[in-house]
C-alpha atoms as a PDB file:
ATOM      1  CA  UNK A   1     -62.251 -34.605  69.964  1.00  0.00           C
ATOM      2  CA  UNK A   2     -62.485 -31.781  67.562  1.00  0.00           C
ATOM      3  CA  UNK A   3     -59.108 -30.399  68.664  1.00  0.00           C
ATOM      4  CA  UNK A   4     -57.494 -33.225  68.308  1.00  0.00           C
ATOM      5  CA  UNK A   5     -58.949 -33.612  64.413  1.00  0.00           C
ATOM      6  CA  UNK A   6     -57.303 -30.479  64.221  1.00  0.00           C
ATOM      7  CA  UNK A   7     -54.245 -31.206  65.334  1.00  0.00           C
ATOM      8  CA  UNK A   8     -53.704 -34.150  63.701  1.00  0.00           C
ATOM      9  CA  UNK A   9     -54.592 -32.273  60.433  1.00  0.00           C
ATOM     10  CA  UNK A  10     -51.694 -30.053  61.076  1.00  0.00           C
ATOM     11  CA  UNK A  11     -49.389 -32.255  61.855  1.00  0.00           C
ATOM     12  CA  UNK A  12     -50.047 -34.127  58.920  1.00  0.00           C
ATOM     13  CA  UNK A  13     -49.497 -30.986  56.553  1.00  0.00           C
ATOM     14  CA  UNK A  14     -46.488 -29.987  58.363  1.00  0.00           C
ATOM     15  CA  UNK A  15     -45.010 -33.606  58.187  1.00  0.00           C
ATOM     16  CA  UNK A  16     -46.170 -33.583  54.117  1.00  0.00           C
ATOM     17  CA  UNK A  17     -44.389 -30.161  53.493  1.00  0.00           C
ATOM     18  CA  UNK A  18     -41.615 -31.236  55.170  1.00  0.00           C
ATOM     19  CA  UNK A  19     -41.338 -34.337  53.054  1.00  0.00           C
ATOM     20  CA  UNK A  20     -41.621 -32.441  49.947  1.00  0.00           C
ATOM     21  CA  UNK A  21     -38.832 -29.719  51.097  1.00  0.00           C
ATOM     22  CA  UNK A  22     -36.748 -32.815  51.443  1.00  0.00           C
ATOM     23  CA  UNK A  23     -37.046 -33.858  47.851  1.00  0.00           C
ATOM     24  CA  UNK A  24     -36.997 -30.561  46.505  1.00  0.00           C
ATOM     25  CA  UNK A  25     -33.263 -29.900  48.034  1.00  0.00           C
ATOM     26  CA  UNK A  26     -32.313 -33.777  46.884  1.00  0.00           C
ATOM     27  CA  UNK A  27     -33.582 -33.409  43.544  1.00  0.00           C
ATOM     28  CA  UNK A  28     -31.583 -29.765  43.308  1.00  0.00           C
ATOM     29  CA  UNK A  29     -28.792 -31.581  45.226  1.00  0.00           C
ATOM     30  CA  UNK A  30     -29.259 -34.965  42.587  1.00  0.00           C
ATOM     31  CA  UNK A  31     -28.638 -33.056  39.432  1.00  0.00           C
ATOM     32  CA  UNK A  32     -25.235 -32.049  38.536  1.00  0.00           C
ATOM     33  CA  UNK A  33     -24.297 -28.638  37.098  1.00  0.00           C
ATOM     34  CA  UNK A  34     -21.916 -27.897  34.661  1.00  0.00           C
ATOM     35  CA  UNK A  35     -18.363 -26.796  35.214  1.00  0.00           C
ATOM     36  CA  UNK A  36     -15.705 -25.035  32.916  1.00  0.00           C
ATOM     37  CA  UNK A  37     -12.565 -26.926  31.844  1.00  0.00           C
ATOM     38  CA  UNK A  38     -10.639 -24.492  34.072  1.00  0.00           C
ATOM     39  CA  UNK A  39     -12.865 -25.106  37.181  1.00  0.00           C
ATOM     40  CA  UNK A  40     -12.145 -29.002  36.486  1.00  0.00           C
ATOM     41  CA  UNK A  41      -8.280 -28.473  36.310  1.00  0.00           C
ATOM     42  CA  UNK A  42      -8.173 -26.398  39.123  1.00  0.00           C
ATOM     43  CA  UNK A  43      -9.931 -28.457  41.268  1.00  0.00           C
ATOM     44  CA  UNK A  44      -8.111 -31.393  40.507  1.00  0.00           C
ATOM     45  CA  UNK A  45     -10.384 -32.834  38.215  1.00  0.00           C
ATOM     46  CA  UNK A  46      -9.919 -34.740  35.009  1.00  0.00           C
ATOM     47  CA  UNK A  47     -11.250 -33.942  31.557  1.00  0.00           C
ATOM     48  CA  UNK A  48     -12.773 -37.539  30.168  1.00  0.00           C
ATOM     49  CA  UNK A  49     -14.444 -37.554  26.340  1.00  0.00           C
ATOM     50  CA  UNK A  50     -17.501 -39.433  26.087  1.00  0.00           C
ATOM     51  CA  UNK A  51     -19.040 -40.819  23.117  1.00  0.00           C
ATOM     52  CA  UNK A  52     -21.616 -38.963  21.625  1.00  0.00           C
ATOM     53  CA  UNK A  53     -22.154 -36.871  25.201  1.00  0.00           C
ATOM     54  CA  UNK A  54     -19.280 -34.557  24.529  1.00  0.00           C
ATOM     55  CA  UNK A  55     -16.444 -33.828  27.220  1.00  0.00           C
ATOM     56  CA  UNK A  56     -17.069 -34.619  31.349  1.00  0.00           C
ATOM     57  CA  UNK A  57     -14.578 -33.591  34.002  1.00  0.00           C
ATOM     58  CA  UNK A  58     -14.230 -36.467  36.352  1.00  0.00           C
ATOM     59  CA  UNK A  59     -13.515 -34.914  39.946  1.00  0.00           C
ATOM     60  CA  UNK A  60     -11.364 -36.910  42.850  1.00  0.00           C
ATOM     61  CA  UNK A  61     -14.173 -38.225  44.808  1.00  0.00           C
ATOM     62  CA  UNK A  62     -15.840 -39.925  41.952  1.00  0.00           C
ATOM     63  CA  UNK A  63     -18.634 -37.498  40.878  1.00  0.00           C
ATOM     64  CA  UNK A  64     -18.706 -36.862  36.883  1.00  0.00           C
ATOM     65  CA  UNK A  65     -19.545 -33.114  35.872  1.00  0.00           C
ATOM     66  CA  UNK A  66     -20.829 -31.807  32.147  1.00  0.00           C
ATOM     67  CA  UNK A  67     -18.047 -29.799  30.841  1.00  0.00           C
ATOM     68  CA  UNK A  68     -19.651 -26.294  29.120  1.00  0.00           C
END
């Protein structure tokens, strides 16, 4: 009975780190970085100004980038 206490335990901790990897990579993955003006040209991208946010280079599959 004790073993399986034990294994349980670890399972449980293995499952919770796993769980928190996860979100780690999706919150790194989730938050966009910043690209130059000539990154965003050369990748097809187009330079949008936003109000009060500054300039954003809008890429061809949808996702909006922070111009530095």
């Amino acid at each position: 009975m004790r073993m399986r206490r034990i294994l349980g335990l670890a399972l449980a901790a293995a499952t919770l780190a796993g769980v928190s990897a996860v979100g780690a990579v999706g919150a790194a993955a989730a938050s966009s970085p910043n690209i130059s003006r000539d990154d965003c040209t050369a990748a097809g991208g187009q330079i949008v100004s936003r109000p009060y946010a500054g300039d954003a280079c809008v890429l061809p599959d949808g996702t909006t980038q922070a111009i530095t």
